[in-house]
C-alpha atoms as a PDB file:
ATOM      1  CA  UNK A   1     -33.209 -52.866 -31.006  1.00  0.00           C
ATOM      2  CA  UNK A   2     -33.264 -52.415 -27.101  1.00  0.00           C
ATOM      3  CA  UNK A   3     -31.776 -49.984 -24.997  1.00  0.00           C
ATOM      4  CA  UNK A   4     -30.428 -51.500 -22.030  1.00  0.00           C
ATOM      5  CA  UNK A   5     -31.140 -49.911 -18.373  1.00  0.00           C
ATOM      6  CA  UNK A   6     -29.660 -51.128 -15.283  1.00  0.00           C
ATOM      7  CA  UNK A   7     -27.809 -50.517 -12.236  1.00  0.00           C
ATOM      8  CA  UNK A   8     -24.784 -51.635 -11.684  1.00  0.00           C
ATOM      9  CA  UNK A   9     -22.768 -51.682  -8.139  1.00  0.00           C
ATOM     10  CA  UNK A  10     -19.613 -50.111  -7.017  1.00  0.00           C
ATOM     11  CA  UNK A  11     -17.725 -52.859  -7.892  1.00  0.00           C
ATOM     12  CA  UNK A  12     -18.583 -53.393 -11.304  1.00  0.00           C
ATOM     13  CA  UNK A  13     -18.377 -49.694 -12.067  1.00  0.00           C
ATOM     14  CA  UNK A  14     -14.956 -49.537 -10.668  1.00  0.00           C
ATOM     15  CA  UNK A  15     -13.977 -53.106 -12.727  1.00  0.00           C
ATOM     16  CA  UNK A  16     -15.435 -51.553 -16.007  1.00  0.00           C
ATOM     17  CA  UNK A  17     -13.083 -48.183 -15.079  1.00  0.00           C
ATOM     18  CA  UNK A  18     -16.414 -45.934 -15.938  1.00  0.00           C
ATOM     19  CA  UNK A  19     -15.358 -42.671 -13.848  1.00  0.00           C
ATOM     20  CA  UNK A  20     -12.056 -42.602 -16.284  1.00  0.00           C
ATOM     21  CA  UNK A  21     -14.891 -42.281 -19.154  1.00  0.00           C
ATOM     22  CA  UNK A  22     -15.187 -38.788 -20.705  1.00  0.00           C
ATOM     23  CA  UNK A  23     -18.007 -36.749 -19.347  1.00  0.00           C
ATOM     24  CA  UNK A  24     -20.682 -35.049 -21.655  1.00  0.00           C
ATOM     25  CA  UNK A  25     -23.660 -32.217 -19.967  1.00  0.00           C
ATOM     26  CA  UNK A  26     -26.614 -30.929 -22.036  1.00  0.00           C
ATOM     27  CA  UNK A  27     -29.447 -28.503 -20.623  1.00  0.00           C
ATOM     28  CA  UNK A  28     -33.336 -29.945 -20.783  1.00  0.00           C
ATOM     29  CA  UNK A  29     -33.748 -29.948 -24.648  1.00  0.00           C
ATOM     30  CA  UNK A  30     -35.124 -32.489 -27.249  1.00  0.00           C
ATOM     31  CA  UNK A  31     -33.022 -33.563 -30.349  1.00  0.00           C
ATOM     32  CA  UNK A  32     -32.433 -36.711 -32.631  1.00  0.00           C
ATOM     33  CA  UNK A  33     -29.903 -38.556 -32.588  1.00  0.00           C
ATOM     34  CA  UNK A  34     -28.537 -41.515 -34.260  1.00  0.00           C
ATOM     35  CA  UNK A  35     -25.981 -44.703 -33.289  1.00  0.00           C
ATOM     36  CA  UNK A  36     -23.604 -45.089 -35.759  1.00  0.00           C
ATOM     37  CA  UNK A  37     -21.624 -47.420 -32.751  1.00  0.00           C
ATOM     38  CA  UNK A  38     -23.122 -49.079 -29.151  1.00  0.00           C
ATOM     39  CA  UNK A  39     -22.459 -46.372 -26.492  1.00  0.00           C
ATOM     40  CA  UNK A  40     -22.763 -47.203 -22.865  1.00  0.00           C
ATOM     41  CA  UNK A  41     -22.936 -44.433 -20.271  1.00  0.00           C
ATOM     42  CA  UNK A  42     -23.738 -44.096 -16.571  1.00  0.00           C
ATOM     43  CA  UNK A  43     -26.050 -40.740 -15.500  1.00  0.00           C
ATOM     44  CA  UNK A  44     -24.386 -38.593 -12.925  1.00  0.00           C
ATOM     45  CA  UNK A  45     -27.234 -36.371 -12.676  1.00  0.00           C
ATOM     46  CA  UNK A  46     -30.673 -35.719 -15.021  1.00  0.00           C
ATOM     47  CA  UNK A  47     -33.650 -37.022 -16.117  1.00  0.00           C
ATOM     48  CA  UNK A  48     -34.021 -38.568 -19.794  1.00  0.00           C
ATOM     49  CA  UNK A  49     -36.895 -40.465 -21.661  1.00  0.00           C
ATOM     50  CA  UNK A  50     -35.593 -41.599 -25.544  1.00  0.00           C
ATOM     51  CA  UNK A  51     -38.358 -42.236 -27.505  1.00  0.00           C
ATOM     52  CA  UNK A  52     -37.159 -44.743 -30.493  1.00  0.00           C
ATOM     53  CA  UNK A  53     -38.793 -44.621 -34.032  1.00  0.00           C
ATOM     54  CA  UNK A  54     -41.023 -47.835 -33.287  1.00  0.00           C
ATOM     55  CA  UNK A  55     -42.476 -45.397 -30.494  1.00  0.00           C
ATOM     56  CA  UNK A  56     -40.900 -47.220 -27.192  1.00  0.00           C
ATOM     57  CA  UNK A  57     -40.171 -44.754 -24.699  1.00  0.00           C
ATOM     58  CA  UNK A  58     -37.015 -45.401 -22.496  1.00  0.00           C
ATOM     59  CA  UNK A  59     -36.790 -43.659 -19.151  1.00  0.00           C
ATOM     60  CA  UNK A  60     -33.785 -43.570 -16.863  1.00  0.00           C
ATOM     61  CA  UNK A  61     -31.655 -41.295 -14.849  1.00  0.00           C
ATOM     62  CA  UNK A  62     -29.261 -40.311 -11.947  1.00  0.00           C
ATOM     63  CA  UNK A  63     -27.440 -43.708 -10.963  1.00  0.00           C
ATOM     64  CA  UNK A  64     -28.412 -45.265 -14.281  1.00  0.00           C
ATOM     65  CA  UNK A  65     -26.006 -47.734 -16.331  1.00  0.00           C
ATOM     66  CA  UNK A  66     -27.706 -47.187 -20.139  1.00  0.00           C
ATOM     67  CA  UNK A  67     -26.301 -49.365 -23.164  1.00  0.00           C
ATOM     68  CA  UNK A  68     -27.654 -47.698 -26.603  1.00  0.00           C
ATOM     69  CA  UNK A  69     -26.997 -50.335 -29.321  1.00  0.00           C
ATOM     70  CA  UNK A  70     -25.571 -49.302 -32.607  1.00  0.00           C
ATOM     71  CA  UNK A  71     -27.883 -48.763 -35.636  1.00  0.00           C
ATOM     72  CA  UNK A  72     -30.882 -46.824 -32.709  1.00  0.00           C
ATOM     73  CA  UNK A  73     -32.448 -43.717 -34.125  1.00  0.00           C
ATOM     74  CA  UNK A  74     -34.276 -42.256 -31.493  1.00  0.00           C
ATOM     75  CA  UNK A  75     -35.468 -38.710 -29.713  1.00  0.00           C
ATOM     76  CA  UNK A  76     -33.579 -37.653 -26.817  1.00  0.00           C
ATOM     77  CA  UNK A  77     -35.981 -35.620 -24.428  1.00  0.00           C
ATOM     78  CA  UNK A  78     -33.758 -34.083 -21.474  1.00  0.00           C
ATOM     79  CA  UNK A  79     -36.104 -33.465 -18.833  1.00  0.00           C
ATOM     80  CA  UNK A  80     -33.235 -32.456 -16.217  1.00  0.00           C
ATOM     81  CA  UNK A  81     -30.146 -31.372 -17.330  1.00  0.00           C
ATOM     82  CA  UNK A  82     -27.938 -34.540 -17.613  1.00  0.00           C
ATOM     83  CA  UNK A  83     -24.153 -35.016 -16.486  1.00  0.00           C
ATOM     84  CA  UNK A  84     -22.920 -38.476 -17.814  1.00  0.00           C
ATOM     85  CA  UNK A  85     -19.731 -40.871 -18.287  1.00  0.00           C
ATOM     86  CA  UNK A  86     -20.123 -42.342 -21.164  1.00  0.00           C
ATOM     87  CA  UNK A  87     -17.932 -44.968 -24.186  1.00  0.00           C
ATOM     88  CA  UNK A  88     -18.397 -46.001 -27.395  1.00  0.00           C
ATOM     89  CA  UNK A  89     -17.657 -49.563 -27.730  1.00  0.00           C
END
């Protein structure tokens, strides 16, 4: 199970209508969390590495496109408070 980092241009974020997306904020904290459905979401602002339960560590941040695939159980560790668009597919 693979989370998916990448950057994505102006172009595609405007064809995929991401800034219509809900937006979700947290403060620097460390939780669970589980993916009961694939969410992708594009960072605004922060700093995040998810550790998943096989013990890969994910890093990504401001400017990032991130695709979490359904079934992940991982450890979110907000290192800067995050601002994010994000959709469950």
């Amino acid at each position: 199970m693979q989370i998916k980092v990448e950057k994505l241009n102006q172009e595609e974020l405007d064809k995929r209508g991401i800034f219509s997306w809900p937006i979700w904020e947290k403060e620097v904290s460390r939780f669970d969390w589980s993916y009961d459905t694939t969410e992708e979401c594009l960072l605004l602002e922060g700093k995040v590495t998810v550790e998943t339960k096989d013990g890969e560590k994910v890093n990504f941040g401001k400017g990032d496109f991130v695709t979490f695939p359904k079934g992940l159980s991982c450890i979110w560790d907000i290192e800067e408070p995050v601002r994010k668009h994000y959709n469950f597919k």
